[in-house]
Protein backbone atom coordinates (compact mmCIF):
# COMPACT_ATOMS: atom_id res chain seq x y z
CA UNK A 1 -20.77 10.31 20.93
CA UNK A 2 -19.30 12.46 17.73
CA UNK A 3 -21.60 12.03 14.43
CA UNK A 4 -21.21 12.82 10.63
CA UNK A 5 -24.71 13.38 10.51
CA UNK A 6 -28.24 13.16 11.74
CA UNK A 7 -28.50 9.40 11.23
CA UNK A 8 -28.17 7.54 14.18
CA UNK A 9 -25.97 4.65 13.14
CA UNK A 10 -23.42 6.85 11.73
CA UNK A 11 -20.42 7.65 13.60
CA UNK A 12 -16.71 9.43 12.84
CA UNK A 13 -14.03 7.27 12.49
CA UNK A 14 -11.44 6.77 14.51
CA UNK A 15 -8.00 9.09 13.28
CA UNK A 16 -6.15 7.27 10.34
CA UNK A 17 -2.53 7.05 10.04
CA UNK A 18 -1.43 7.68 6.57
CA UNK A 19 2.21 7.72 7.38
CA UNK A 20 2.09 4.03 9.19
CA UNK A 21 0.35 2.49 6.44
CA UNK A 22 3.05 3.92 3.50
CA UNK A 23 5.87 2.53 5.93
CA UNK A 24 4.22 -0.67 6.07
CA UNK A 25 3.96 -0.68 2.48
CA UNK A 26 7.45 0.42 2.03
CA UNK A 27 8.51 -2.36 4.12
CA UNK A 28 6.46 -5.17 2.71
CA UNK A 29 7.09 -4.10 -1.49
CA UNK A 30 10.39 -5.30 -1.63
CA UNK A 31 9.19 -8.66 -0.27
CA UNK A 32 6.20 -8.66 -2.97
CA UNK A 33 8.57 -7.82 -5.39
CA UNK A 34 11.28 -10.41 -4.71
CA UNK A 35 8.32 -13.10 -4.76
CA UNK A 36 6.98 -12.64 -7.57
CA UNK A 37 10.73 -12.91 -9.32
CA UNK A 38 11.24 -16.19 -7.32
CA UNK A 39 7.61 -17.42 -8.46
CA UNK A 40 7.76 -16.46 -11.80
CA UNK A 41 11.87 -17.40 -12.86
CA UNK A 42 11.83 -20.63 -10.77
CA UNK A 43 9.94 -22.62 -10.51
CA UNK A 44 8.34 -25.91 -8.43
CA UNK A 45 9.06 -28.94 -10.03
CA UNK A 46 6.11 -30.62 -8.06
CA UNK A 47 4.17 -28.31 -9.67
CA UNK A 48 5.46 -29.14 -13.33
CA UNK A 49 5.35 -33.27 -12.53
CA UNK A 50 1.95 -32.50 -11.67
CA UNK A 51 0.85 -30.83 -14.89
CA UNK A 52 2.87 -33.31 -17.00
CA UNK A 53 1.10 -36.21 -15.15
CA UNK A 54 -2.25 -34.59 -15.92
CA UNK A 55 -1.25 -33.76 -19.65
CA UNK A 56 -0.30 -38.14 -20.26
CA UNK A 57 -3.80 -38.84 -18.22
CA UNK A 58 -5.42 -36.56 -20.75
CA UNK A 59 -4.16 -38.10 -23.50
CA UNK A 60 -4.32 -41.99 -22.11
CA UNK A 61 -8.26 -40.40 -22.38
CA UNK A 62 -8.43 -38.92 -25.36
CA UNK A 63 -6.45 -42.76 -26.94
CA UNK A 64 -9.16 -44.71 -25.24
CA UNK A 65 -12.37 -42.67 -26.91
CA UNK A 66 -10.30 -42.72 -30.21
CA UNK A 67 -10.28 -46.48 -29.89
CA UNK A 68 -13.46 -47.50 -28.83
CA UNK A 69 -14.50 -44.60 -32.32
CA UNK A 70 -12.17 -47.00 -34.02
CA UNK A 71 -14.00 -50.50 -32.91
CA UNK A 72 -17.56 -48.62 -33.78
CA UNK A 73 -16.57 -47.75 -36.83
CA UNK A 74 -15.30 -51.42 -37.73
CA UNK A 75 -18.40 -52.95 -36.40
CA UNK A 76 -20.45 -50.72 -38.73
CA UNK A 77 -17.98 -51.21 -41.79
CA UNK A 78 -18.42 -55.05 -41.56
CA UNK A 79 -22.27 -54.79 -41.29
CA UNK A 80 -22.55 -53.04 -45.01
């Protein structure tokens, strides 16, 4: 068994490849790149229902606290 060093637990790694890992990279970037276009220039409509359906929730929220700060505030009006 090849070591770096003294240490026990340390031990040489096996040869790397650079060349394999550029071609891999060369291979997948065009595929990254033609992603991220689709992703960013189209797209889901799910996705868009979904935040518009949040957005009217939010707001059916935000019209219920406003009313109930509405009632309060008559209740206290009519006691003075």
């Amino acid at each position: 068994m090849d070591k770096k060093t003294n240490f026990p637990d340390l031990e040489i790694l096996p040869p790397h490849n650079h060349f394999k890992h550029f071609l891999d990279w060369m291979i997948s970037k065009p595929r990254m790149i033609i992603r991220d276009y689709v992703i960013k220039n189209f797209p889901d409509e799910n996705l868009e229902l979904e935040i518009l359906k949040l957005n009217l929730e939010l707001k059916e929220y935000e019209l219920t606290v406003l009313k109930k700060e509405i009632q309060e505030l008559r209740k206290y009006s009519n006691l003075l």
